[in-house]
N, C-alpha and C. Protein backbone atom coordinates (compact mmCIF):
# COMPACT_ATOMS: atom_id res chain seq x y z
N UNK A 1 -26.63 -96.60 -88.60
CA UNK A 1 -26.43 -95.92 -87.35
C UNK A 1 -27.76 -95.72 -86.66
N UNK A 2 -27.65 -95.67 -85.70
CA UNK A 2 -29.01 -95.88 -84.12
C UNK A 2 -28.56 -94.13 -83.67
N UNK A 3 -29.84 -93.42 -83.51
CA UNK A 3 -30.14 -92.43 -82.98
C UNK A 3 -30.49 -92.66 -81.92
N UNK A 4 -29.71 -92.80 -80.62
CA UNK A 4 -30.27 -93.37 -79.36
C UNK A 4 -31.40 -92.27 -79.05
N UNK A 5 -31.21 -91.04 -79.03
CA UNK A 5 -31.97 -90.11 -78.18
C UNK A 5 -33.72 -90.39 -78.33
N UNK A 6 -34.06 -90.41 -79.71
CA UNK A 6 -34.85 -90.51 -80.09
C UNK A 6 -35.54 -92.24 -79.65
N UNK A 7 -34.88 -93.07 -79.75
CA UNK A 7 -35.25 -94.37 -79.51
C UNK A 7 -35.34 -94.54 -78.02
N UNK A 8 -34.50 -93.83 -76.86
CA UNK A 8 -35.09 -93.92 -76.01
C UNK A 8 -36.16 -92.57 -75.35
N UNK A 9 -36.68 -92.35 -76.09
CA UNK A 9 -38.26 -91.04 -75.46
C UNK A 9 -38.75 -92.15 -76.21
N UNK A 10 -38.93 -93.01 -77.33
CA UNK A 10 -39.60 -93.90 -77.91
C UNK A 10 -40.16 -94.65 -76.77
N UNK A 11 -39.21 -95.35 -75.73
CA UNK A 11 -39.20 -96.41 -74.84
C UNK A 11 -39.96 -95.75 -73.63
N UNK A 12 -39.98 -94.54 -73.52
CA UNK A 12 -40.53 -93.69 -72.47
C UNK A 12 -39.32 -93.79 -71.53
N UNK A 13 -37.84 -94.11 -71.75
CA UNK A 13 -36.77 -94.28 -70.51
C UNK A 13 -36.49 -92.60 -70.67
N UNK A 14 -36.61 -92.00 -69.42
CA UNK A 14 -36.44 -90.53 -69.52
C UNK A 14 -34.96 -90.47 -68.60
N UNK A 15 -34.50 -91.56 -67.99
CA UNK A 15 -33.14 -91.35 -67.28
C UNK A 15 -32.19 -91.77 -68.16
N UNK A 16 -32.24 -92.48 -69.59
CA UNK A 16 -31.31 -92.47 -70.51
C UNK A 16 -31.50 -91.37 -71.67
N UNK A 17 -32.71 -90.86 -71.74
CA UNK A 17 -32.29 -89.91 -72.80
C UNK A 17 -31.91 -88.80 -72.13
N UNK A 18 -31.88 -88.50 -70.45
CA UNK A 18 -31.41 -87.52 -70.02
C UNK A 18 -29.37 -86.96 -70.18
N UNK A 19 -29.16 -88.13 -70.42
CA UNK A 19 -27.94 -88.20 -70.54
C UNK A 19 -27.65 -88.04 -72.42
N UNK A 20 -28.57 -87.22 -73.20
CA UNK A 20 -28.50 -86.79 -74.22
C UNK A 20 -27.60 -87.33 -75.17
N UNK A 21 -27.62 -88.60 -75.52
CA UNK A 21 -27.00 -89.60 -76.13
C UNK A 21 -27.00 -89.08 -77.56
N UNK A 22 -26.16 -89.29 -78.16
CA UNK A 22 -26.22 -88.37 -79.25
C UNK A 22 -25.92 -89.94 -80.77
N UNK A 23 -25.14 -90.45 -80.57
CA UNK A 23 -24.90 -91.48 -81.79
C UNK A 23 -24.28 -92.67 -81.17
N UNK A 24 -24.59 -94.23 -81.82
CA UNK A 24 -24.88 -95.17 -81.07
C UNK A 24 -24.59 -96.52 -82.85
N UNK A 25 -24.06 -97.29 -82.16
CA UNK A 25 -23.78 -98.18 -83.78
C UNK A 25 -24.22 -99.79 -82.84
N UNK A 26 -24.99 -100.25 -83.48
CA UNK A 26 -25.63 -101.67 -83.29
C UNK A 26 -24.33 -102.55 -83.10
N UNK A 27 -24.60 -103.38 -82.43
CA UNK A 27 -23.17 -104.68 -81.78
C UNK A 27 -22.30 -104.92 -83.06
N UNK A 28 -23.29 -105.19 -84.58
CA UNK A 28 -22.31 -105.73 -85.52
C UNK A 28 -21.98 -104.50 -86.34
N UNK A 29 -22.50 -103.36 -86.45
CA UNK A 29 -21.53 -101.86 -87.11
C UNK A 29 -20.75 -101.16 -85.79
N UNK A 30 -20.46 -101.65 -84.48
CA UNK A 30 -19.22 -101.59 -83.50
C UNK A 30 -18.01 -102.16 -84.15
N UNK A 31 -18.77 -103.80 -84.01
CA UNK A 31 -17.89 -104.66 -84.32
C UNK A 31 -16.76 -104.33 -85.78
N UNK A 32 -17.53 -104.06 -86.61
CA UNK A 32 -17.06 -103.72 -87.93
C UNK A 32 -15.87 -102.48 -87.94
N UNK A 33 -16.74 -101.47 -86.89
CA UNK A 33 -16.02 -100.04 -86.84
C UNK A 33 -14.59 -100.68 -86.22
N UNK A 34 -14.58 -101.21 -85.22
CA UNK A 34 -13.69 -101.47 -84.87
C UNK A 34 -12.72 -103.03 -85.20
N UNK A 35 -13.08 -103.65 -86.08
CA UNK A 35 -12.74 -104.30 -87.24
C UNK A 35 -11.73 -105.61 -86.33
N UNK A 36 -13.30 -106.05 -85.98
CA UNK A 36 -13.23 -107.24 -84.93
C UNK A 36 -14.59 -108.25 -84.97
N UNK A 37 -14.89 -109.03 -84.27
CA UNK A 37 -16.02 -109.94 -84.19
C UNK A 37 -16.77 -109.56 -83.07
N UNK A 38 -17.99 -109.59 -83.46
CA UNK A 38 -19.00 -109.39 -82.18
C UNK A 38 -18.85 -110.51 -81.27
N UNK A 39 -18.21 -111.34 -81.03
CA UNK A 39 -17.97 -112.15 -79.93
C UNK A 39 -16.76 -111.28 -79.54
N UNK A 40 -15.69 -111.19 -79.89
CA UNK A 40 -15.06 -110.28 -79.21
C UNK A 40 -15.35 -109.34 -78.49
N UNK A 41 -16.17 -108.14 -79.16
CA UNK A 41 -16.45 -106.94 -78.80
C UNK A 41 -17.58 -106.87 -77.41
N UNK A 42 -18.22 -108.45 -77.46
CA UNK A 42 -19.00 -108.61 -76.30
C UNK A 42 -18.22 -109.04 -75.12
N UNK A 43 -16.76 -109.80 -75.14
CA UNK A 43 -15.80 -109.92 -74.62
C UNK A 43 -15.36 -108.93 -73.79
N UNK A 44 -15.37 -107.66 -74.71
CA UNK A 44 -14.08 -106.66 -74.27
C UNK A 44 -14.86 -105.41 -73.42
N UNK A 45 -16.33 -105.70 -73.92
CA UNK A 45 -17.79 -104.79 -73.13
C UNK A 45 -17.86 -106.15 -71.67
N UNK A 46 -17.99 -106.97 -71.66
CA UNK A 46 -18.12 -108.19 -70.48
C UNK A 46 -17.14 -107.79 -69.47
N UNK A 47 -15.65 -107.42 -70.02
CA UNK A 47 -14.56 -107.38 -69.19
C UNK A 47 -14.36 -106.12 -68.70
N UNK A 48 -15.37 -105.18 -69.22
CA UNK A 48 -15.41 -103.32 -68.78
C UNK A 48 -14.73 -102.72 -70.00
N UNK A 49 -13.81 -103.42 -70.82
CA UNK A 49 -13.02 -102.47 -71.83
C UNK A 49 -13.88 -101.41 -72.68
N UNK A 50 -14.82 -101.48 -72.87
CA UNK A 50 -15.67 -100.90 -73.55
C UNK A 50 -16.80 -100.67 -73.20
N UNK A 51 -17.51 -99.54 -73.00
CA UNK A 51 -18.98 -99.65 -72.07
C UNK A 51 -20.03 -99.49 -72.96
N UNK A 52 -20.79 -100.44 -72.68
CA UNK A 52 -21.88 -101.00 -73.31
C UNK A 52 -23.31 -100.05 -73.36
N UNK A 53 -23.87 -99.77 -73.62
CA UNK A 53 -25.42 -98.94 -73.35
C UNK A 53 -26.37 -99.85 -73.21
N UNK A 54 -27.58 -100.02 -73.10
CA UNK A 54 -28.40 -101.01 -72.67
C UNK A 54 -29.43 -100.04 -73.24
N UNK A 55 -30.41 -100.84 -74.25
CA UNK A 55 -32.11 -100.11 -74.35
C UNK A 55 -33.03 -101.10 -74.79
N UNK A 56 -33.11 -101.11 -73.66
CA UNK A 56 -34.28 -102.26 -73.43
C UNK A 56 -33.30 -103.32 -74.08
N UNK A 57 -33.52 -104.65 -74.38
CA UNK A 57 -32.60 -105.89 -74.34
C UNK A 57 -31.97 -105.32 -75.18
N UNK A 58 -31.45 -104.45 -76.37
CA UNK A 58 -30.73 -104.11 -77.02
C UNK A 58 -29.56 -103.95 -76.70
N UNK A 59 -28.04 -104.43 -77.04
CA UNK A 59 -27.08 -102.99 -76.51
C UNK A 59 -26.30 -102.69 -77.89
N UNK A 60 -26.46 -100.96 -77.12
CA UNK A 60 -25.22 -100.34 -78.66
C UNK A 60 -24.31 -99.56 -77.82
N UNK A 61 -23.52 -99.17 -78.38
CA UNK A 61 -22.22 -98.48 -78.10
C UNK A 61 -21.93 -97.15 -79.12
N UNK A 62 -21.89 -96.45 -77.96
CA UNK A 62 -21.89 -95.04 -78.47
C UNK A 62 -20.09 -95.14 -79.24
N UNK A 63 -20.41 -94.37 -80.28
CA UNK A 63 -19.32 -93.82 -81.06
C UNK A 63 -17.55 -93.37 -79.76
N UNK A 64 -18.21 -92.52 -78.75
CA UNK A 64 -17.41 -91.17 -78.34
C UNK A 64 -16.73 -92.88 -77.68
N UNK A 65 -17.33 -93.63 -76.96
CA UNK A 65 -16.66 -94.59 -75.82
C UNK A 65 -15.92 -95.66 -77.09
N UNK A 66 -16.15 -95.55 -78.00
CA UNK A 66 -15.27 -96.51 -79.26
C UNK A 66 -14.31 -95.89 -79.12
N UNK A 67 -14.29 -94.79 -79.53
CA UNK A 67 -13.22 -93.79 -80.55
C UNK A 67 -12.17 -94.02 -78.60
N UNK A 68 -12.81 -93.74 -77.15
CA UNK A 68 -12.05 -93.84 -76.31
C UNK A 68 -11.13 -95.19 -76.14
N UNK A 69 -11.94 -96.26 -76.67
CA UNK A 69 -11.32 -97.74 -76.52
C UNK A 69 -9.97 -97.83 -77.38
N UNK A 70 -10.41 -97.40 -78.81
CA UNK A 70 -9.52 -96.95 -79.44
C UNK A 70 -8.00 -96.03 -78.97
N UNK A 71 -8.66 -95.25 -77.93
CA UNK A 71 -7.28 -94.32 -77.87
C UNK A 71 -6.64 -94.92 -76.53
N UNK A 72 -7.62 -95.88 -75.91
CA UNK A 72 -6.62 -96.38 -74.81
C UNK A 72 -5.62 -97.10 -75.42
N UNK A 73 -5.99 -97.78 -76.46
CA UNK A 73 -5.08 -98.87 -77.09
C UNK A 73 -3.89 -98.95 -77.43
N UNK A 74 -3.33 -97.37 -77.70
CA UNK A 74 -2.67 -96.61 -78.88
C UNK A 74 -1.35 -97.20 -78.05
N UNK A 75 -0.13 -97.40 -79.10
CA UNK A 75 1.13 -97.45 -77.82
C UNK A 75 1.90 -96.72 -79.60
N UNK A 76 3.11 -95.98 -78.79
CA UNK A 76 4.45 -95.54 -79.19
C UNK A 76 4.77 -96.79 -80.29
N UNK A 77 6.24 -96.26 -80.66
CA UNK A 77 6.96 -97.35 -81.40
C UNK A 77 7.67 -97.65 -80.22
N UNK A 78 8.32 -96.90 -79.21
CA UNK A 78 9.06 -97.61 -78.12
C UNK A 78 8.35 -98.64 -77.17
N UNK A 79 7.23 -98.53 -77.05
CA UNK A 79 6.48 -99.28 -76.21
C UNK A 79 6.01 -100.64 -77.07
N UNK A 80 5.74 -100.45 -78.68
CA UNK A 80 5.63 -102.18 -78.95
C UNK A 80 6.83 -102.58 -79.00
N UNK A 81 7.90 -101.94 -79.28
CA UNK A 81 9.27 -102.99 -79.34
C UNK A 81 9.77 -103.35 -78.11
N UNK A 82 8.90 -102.65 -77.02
CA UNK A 82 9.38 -103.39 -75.57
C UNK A 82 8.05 -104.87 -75.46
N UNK A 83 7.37 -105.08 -76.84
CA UNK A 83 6.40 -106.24 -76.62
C UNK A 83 6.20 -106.66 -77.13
N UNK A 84 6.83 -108.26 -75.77
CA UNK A 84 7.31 -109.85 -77.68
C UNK A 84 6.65 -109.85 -78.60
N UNK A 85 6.84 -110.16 -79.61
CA UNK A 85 6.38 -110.51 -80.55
C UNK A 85 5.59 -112.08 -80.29
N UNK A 86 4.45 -112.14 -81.31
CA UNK A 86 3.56 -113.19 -81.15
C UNK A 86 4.11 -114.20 -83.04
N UNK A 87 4.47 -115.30 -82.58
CA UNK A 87 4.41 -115.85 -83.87
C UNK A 87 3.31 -116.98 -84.10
C-alpha cells in the first residue's frame, strides 16, 4: 500500500496533498483488490468507471473510489435475472 499524502509533500505537489489523500494501492494491488487485470482496470479508469489519481507519471487509486466502483456494480437478485445470461 502507497501513502499518497506523504508521497505527494515528497513531490512538493501541495494541490494534491491538499485534498488529504489518505490510502492509495499501485495499478497491480487495484487490480488484484478488485480481482481483475491491469489492462482492464486501465480500461474501466480510461472510460471514467473508476477515477484514477495521477503523481507524477504514476497512477494509483484510492481505496474509498474502489470500494465506490464496487458499490456501483452491486445489482439485486431481481435485476440479474432480468440479465441474459452469457454462455
Amino acid at each position: 500500500m502507497l501513502n499518497v499524502s506523504s508521497k505527494c509533500r515528497s513531490l512538493g505537489n501541495n494541490t494534491t496533498a491538499s485534498l488529504n489523500l489518505q490510502r492509495a494501492l499501485t495499478r497491480a494491488e487495484s487490480a488484484k483488490f478488485l480481482g481483475i487485470s491491469t489492462r482492464k482496470l486501465d480500461s474501466l479508469a480510461t472510460d471514467g468507471k473508476i477515477i484514477r489519481t495521477k503523481i507524477g507519471s504514476k497512477s494509483v487509486f484510492l481505496i474509498s473510489d474502489l470500494d465506490d466502483f464496487l458499490d456501483s456494480c452491486r445489482v439485486t437478485d431481481s435485476q440479474s435475472k432480468n440479465t441474459p445470461e452469457k454462455n
